[in-house]
N, C-alpha and C. Protein backbone atom coordinates (compact mmCIF):
# COMPACT_ATOMS: atom_id res chain seq x y z
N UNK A 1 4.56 -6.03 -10.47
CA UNK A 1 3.47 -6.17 -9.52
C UNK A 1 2.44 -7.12 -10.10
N UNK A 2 2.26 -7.76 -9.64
CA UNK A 2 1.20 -9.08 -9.70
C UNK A 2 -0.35 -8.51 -9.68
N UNK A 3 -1.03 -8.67 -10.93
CA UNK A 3 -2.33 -8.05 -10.96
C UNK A 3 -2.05 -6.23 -11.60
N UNK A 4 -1.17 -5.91 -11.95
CA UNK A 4 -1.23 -4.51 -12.05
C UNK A 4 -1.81 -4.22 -13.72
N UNK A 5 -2.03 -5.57 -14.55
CA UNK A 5 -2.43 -5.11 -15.98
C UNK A 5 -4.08 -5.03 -15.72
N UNK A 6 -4.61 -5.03 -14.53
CA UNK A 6 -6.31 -5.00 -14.47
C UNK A 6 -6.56 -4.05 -13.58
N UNK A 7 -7.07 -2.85 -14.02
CA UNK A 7 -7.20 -1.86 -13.29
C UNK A 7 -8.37 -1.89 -11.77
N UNK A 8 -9.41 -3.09 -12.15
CA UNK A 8 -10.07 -3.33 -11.34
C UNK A 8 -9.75 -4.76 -9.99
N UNK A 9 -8.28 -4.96 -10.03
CA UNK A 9 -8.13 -5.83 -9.46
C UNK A 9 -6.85 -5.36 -8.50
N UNK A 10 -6.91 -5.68 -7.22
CA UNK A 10 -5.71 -5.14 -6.09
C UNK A 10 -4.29 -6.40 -6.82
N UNK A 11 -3.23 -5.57 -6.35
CA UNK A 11 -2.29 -6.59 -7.02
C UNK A 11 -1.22 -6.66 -5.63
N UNK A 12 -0.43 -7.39 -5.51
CA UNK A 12 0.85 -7.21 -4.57
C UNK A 12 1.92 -7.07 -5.18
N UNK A 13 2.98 -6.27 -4.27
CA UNK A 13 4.57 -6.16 -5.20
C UNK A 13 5.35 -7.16 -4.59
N UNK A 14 5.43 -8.01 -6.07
CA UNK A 14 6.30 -9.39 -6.14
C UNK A 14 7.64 -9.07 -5.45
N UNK A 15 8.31 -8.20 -5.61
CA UNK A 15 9.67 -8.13 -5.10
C UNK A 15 9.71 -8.61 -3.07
N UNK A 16 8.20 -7.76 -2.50
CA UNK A 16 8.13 -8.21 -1.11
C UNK A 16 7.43 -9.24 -0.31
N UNK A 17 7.13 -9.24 0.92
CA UNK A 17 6.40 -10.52 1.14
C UNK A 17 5.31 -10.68 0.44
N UNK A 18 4.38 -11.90 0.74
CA UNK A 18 3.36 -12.11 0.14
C UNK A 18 2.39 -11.99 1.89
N UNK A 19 1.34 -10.96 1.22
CA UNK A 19 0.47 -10.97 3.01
C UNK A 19 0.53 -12.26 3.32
N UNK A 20 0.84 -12.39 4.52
CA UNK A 20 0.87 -13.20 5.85
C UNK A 20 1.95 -13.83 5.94
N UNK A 21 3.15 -13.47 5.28
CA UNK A 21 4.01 -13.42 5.55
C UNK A 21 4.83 -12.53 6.44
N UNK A 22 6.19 -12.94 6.51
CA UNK A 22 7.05 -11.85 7.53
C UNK A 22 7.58 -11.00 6.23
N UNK A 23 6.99 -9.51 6.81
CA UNK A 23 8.19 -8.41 5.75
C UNK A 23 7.21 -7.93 5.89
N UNK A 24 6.71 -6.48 5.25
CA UNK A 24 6.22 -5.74 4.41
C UNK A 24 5.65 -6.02 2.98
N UNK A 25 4.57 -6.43 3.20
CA UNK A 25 3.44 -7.07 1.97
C UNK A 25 3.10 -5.31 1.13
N UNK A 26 2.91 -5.25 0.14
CA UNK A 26 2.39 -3.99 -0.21
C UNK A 26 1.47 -4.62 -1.39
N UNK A 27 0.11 -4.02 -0.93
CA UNK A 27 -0.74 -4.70 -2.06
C UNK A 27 -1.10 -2.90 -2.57
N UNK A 28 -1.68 -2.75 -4.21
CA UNK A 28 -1.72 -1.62 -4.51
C UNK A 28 -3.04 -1.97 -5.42
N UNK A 29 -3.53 -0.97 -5.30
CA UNK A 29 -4.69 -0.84 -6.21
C UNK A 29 -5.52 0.52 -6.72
N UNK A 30 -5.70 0.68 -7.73
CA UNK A 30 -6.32 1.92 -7.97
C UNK A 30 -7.44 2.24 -7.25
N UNK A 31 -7.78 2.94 -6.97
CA UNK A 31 -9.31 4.18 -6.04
C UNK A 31 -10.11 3.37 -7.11
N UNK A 32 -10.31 3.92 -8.47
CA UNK A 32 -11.20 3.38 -9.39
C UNK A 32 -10.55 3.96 -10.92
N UNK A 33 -11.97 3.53 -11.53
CA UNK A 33 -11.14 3.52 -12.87
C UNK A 33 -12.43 4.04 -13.63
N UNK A 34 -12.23 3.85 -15.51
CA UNK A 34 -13.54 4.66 -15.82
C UNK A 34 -14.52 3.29 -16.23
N UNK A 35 -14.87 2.26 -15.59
CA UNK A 35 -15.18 1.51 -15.56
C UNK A 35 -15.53 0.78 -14.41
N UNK A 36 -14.92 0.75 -13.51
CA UNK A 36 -14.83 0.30 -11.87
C UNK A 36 -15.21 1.20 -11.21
N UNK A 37 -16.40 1.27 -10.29
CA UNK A 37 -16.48 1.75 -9.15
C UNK A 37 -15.86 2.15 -7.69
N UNK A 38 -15.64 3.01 -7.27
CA UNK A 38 -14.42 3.41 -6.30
C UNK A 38 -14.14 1.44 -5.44
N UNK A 39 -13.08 1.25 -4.99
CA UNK A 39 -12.90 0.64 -4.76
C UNK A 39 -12.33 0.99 -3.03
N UNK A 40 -10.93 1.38 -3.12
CA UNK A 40 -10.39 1.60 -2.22
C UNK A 40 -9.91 3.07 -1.60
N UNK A 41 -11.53 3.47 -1.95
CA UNK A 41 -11.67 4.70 -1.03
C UNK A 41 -12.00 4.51 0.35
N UNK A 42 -12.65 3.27 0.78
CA UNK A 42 -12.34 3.10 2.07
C UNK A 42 -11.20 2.47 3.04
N UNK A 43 -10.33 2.95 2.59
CA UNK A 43 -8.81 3.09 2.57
C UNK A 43 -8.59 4.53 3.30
N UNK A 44 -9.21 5.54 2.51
CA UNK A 44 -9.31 6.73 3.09
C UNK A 44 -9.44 7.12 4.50
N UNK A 45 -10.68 6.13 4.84
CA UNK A 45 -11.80 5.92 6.50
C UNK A 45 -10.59 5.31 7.43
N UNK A 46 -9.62 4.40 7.10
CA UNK A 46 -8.79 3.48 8.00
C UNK A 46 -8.41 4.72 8.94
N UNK A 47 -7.98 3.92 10.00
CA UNK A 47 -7.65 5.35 11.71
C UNK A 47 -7.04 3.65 11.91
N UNK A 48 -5.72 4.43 12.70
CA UNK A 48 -4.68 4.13 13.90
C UNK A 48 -5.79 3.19 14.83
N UNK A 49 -5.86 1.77 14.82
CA UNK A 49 -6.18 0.70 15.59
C UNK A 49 -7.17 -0.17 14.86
N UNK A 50 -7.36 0.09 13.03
CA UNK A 50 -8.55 -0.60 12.50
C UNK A 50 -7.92 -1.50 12.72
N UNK A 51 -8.52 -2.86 12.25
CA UNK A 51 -8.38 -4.49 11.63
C UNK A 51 -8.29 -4.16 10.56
N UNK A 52 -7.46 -4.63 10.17
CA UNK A 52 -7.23 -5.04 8.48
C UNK A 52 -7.00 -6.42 8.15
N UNK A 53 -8.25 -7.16 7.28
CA UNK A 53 -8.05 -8.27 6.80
C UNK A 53 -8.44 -8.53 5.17
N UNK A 54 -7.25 -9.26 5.08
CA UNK A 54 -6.78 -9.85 3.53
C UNK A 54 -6.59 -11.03 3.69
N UNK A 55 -7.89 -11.98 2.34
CA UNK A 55 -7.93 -13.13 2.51
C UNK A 55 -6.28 -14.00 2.69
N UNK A 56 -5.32 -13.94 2.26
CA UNK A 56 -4.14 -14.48 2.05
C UNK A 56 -3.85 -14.21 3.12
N UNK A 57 -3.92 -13.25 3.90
CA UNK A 57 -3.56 -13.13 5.57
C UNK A 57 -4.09 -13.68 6.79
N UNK A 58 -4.98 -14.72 6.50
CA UNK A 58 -5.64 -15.79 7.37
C UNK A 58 -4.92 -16.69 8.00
N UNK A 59 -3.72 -16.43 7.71
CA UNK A 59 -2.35 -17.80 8.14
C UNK A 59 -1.79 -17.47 8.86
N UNK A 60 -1.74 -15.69 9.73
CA UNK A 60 -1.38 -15.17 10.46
C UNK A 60 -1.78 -15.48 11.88
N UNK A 61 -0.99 -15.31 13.07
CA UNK A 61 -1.34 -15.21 14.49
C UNK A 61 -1.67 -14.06 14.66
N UNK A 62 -3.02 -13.70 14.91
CA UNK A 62 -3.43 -11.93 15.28
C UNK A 62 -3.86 -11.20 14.23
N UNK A 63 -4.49 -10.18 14.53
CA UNK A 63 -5.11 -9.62 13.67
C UNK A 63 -4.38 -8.62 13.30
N UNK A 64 -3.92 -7.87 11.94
CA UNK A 64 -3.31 -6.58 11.24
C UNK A 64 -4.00 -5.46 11.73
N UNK A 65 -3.18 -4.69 12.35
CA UNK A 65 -4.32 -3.37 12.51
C UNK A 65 -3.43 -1.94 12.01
N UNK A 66 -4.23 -1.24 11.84
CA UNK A 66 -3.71 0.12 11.09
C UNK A 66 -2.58 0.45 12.33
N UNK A 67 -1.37 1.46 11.80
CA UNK A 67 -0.49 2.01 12.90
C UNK A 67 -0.55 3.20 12.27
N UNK A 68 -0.70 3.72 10.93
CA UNK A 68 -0.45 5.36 10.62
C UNK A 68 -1.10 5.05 9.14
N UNK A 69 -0.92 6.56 8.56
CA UNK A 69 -1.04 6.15 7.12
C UNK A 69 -0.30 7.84 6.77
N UNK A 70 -0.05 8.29 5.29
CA UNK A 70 0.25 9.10 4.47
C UNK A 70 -0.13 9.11 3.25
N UNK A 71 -0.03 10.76 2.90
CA UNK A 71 -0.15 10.54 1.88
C UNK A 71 1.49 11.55 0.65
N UNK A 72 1.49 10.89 -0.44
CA UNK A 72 2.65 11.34 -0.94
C UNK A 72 2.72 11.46 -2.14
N UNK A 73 2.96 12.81 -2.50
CA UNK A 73 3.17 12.90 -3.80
C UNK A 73 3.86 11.54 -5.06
N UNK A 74 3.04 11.39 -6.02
CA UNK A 74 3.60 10.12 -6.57
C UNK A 74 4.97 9.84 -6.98
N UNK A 75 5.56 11.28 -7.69
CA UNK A 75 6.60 11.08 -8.50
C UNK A 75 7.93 11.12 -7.59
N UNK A 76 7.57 12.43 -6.74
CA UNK A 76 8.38 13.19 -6.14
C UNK A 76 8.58 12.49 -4.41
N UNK A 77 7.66 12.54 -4.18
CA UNK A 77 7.86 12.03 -2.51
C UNK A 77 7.49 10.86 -2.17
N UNK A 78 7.57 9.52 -2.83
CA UNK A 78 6.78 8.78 -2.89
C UNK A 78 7.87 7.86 -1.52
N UNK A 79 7.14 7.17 -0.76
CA UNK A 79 8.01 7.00 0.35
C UNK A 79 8.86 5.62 0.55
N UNK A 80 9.50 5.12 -0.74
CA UNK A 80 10.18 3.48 -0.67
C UNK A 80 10.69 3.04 0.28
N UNK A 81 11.55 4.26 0.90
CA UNK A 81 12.53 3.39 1.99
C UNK A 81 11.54 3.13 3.14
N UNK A 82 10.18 3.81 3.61
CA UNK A 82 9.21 3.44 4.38
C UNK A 82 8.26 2.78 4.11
N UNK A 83 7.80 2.11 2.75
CA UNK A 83 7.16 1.14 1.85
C UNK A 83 7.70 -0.83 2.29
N UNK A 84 9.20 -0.01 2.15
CA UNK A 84 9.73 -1.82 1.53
C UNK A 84 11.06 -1.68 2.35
N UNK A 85 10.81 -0.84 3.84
CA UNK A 85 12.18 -1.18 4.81
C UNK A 85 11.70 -2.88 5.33
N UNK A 86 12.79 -3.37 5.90
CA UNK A 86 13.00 -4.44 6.36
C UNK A 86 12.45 -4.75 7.33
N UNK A 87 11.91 -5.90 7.72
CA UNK A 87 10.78 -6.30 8.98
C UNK A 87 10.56 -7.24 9.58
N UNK A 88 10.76 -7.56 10.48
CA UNK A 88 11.23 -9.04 11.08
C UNK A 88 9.41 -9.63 11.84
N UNK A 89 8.48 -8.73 11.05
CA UNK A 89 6.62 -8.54 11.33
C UNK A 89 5.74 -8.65 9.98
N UNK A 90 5.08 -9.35 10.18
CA UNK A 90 3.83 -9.24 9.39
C UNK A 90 3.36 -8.10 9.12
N UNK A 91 3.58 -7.00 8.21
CA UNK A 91 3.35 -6.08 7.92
C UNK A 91 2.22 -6.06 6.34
N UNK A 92 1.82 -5.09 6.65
CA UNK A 92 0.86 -4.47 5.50
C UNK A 92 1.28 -2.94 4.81
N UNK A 93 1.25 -2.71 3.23
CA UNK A 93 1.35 -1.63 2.99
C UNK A 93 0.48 -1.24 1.82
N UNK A 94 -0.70 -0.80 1.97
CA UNK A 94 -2.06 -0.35 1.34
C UNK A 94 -1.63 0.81 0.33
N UNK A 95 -1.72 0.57 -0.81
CA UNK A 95 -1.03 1.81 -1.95
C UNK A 95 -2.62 1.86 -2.55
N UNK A 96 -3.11 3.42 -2.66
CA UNK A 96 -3.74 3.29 -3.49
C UNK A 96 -3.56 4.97 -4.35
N UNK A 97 -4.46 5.24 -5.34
CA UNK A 97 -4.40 6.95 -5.64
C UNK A 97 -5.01 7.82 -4.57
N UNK A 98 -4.38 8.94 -4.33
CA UNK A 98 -5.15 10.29 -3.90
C UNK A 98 -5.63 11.67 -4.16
N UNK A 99 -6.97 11.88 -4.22
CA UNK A 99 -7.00 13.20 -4.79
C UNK A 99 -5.70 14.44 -4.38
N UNK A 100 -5.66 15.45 -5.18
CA UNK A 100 -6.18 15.72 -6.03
C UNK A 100 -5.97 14.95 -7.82
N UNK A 101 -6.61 15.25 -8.62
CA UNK A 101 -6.78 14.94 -10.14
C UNK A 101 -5.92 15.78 -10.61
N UNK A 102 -4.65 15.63 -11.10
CA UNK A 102 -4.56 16.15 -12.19
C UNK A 102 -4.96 16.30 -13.23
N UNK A 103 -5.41 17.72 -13.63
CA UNK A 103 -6.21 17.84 -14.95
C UNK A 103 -5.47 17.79 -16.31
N UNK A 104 -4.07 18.12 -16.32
CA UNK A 104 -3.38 17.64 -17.31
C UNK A 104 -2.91 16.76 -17.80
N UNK A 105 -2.70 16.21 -16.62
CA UNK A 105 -2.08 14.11 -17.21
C UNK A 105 -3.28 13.66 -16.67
N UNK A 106 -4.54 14.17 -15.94
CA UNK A 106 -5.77 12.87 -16.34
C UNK A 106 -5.89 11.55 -15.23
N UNK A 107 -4.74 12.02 -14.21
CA UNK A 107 -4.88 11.06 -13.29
C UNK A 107 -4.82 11.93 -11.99
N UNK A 108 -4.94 10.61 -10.83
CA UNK A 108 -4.04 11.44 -9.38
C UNK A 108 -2.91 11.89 -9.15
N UNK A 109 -2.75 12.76 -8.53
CA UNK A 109 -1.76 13.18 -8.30
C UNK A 109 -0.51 12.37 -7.15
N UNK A 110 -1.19 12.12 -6.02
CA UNK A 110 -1.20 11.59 -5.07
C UNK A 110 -1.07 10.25 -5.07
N UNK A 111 -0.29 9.75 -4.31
CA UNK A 111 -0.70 8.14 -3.25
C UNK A 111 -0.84 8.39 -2.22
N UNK A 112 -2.04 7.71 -1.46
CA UNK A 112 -2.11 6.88 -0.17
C UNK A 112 -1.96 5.80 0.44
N UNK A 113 -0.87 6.41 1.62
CA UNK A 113 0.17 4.51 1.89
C UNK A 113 -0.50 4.62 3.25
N UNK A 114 -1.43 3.14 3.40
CA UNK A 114 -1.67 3.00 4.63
C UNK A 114 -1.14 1.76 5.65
N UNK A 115 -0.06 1.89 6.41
CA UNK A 115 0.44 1.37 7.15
C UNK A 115 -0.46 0.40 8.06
N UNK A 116 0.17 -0.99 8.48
CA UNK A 116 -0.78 -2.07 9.48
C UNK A 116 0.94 -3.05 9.67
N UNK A 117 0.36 -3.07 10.83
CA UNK A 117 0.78 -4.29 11.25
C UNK A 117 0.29 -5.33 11.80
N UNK A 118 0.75 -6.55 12.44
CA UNK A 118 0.45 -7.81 13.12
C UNK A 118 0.76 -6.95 14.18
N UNK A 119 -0.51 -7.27 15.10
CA UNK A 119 -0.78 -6.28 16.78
C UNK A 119 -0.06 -7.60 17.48
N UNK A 120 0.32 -6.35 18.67
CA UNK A 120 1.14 -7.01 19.87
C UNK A 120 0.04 -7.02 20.85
């Protein structure tokens, strides 16, 4: 993943499109860090019909708008085949952490995948 050695910086996964492209773009980024201020907790706020815009996605016809989101256990339920299925659309896939904290390993427990597409 491109950008993933800076905890304060969103990165995309190289393997899929690049936003504003056709496919499933998945950009990921941590909530925050012990240094960074929450970032993409308003990620949390997104609802079924936002706009979603990412500078690299300016090359697009139409605006990205939310269609769903989840959330999924990291290790265990984490949702790939609905992450990085195949897409013949400008797609978006918003990864970030979700409470709760694990108090033993010190992190989230959770991801939140928030789904967008290029509106019809």
């Amino acid at each position: 993943m491109e950008g993933a050695e800076r905890p304060d910086f969103a990165g995309w996964w190289k393997a899929g499109a690049r936003p504003g492209q056709v496919g499933p773009a998945g950009i990921l980024r941590h909530v925050d860090s012990r240094t960074d201020l929450p970032c993409c907790v308003g990620f949390r706020r997104l609802q079924r019909g936002d706009d979603v815009h990412v500078d690299r996605a300016k090359r697009h016809d139409g605006p990205i708008e939310v269609t769903g989101d989840g959330t999924y256990e990291m290790k265990a339920a984490f949702p790939s085949d609905l992450v990085d299925h195949p897409s013949l659309e400008r797609e978006l896939r918003l990864v970030t952490c979700q409470d709760p904290i694990d108090p033993g390993a010190g992190h989230y427990r959770d991801n939140l995948v928030v789904f967008a597409a290029q509106a019809t």
